[in-house]
C-alpha atoms as a PDB file:
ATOM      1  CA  UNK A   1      17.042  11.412  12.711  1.00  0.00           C
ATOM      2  CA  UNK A   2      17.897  13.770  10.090  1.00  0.00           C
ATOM      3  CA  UNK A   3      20.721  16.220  10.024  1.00  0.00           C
ATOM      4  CA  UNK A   4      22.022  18.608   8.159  1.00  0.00           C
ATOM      5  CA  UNK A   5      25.381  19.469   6.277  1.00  0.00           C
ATOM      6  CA  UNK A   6      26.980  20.138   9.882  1.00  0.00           C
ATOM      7  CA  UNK A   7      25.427  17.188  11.554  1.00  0.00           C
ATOM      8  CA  UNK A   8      22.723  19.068  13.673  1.00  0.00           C
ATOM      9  CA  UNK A   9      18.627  17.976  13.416  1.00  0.00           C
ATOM     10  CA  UNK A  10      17.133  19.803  10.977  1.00  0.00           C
ATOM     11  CA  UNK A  11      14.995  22.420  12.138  1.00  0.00           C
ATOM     12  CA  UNK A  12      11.569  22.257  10.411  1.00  0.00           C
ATOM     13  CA  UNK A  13      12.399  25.695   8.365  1.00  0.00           C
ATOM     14  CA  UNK A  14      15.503  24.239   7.406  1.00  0.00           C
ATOM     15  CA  UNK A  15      13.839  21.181   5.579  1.00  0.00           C
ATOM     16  CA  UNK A  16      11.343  23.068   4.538  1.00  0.00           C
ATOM     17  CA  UNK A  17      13.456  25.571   2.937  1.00  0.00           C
ATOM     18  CA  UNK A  18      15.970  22.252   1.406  1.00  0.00           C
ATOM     19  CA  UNK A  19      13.215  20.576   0.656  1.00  0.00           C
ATOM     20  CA  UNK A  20      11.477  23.271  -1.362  1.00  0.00           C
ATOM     21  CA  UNK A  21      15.297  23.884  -3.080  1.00  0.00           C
ATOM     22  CA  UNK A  22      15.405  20.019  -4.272  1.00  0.00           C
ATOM     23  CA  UNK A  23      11.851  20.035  -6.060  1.00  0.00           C
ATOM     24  CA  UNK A  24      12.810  22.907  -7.542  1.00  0.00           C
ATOM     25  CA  UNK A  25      15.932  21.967  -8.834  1.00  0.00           C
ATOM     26  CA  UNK A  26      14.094  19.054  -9.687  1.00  0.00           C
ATOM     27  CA  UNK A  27      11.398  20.991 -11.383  1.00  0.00           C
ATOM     28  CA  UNK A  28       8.630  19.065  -8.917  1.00  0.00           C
ATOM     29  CA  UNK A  29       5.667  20.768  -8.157  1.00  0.00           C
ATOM     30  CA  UNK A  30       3.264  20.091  -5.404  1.00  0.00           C
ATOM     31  CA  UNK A  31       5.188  17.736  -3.940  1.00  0.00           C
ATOM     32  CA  UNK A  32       5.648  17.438  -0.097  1.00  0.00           C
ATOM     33  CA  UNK A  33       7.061  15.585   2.205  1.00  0.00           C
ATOM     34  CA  UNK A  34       4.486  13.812   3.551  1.00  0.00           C
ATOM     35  CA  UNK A  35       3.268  12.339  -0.171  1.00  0.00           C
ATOM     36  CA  UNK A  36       6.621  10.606   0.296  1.00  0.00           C
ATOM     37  CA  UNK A  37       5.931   9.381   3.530  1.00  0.00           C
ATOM     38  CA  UNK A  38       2.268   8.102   2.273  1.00  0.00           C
ATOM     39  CA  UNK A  39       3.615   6.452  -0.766  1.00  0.00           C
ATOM     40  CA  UNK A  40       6.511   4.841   1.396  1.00  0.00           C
ATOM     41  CA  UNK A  41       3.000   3.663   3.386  1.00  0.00           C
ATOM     42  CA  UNK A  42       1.492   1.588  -0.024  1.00  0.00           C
ATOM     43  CA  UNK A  43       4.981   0.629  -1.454  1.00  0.00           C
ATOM     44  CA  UNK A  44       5.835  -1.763   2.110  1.00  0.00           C
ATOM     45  CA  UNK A  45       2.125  -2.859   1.964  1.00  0.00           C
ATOM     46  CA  UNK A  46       2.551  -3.543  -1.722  1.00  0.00           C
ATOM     47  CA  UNK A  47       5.799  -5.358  -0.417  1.00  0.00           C
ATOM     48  CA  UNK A  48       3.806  -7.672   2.069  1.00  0.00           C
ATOM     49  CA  UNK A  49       4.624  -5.606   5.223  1.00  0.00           C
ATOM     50  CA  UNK A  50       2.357  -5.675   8.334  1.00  0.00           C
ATOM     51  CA  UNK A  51       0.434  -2.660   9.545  1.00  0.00           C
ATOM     52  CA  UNK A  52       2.658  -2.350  12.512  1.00  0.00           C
ATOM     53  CA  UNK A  53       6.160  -3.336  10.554  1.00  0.00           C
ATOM     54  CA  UNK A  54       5.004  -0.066   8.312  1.00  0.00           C
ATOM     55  CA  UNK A  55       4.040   2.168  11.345  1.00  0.00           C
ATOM     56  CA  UNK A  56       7.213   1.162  13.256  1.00  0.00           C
ATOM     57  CA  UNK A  57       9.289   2.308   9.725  1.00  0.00           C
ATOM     58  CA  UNK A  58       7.060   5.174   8.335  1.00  0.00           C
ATOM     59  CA  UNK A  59       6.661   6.821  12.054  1.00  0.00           C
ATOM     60  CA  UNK A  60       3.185   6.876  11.425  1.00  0.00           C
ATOM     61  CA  UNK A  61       0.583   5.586  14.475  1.00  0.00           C
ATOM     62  CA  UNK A  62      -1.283   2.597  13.421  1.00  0.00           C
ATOM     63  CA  UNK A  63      -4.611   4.305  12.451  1.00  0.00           C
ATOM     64  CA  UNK A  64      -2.738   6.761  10.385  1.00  0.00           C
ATOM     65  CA  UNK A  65      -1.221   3.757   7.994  1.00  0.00           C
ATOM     66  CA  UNK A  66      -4.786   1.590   8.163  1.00  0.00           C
ATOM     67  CA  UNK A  67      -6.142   5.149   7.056  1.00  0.00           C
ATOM     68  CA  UNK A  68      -3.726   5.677   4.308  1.00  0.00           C
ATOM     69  CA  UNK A  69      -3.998   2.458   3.121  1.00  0.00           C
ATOM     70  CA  UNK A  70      -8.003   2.753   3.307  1.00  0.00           C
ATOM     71  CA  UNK A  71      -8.062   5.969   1.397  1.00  0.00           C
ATOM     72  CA  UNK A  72      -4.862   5.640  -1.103  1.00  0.00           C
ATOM     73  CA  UNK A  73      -4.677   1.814  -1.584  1.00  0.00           C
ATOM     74  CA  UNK A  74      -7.556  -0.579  -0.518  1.00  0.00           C
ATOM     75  CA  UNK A  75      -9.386  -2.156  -3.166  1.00  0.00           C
ATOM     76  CA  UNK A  76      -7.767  -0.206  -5.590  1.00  0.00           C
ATOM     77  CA  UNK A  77      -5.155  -2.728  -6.621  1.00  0.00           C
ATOM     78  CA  UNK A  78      -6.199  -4.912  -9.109  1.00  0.00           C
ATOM     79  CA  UNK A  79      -2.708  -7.462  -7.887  1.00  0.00           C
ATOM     80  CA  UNK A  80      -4.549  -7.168  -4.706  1.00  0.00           C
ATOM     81  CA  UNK A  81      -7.557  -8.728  -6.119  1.00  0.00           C
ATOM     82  CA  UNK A  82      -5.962 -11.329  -8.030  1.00  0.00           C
ATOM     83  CA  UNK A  83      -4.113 -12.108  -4.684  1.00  0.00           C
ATOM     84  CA  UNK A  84      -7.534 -12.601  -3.073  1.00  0.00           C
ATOM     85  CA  UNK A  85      -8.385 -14.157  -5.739  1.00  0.00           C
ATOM     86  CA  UNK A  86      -5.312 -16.757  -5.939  1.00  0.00           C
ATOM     87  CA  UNK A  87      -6.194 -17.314  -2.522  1.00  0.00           C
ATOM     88  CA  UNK A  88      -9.689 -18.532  -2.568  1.00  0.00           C
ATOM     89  CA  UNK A  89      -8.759 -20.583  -5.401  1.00  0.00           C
ATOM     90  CA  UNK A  90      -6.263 -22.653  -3.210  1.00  0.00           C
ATOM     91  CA  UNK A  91      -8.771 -23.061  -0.275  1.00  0.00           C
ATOM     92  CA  UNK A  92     -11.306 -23.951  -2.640  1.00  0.00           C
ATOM     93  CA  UNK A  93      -8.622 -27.045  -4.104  1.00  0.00           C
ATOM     94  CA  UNK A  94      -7.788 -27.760  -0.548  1.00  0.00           C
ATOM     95  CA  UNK A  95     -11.402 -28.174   0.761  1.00  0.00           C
ATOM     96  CA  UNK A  96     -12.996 -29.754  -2.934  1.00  0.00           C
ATOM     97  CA  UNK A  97     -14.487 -32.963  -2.584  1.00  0.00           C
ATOM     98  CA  UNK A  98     -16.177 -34.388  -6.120  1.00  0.00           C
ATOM     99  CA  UNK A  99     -19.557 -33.608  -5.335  1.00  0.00           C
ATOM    100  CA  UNK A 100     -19.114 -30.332  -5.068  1.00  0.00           C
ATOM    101  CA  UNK A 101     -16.172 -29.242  -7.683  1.00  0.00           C
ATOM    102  CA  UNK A 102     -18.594 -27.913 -10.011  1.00  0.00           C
ATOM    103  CA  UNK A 103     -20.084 -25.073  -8.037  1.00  0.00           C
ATOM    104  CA  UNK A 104     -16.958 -24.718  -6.285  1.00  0.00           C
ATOM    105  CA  UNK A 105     -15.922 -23.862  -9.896  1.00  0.00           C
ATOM    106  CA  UNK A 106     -18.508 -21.628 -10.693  1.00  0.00           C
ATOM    107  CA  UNK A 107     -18.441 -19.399  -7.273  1.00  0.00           C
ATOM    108  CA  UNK A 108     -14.938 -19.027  -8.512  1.00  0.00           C
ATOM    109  CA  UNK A 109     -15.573 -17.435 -11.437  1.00  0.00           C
ATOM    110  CA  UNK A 110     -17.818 -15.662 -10.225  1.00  0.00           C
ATOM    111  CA  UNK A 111     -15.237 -14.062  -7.271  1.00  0.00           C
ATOM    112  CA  UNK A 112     -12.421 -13.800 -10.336  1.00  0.00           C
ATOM    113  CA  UNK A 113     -15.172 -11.673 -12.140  1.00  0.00           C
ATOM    114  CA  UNK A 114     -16.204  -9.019  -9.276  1.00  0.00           C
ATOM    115  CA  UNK A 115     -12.581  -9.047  -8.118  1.00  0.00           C
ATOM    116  CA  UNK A 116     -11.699  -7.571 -12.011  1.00  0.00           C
ATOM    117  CA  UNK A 117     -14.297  -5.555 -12.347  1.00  0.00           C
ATOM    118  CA  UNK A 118     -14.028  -3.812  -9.251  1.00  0.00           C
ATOM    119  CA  UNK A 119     -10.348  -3.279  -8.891  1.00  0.00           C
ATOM    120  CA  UNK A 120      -9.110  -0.021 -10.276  1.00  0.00           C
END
């Protein structure tokens, strides 16, 4: 819970009103609260967090973060890709046998390809 300079919750005018103070002071326009609270959302995923660590952290219900991270994050990420990516790769080794190494190897660069072109 938040408080204030005398240790009482914040009423919602009175962060409001600090809040609007500090970007000011700041000289931060357009910023609210809540952009804070979204990027928080994409910087634990970014981090590896689960859905439901970042909802438990973030106060946010579970469809709000797998919304957030739909419209702010998701396939935007070209790390994420490579991740994906990375991933496949490994399987791919794991599961190999000779006969088929060579179009394992070329549905791989194929994947690597779409996964850098459509990451932005």
């Amino acid at each position: 819970m938040l408080t204030n300079t005398k240790g009482l919750p914040w009423t919602s005018d009175g962060f409001r009103t600090s809040w609007a103070k500090l970007c000011a002071k700041a000289k931060i326009d357009g910023l609210t609260f809540h952009d804070l609270r979204g990027s928080a959302v994409v910087r634990l995923a970014l981090a590896g967090a689960t859905v439901p660590e970042i909802a438990t952290f973030t106060g946010h219900s579970l469809k709000d973060v797998e919304a957030i991270l739909d419209a702010h994050y998701l396939g935007r990420d070209a790390h994420l890709a490579e991740n994906a990516v990375r991933k496949l790769e490994l399987r791919e080794a794991k599961n190999r046998t000779n006969s088929g190494k060579w179009l394992a190897h070329g549905s791989l660069v194929f994947y690597r390809a779409i996964a850098v072109r459509f990451a932005w």
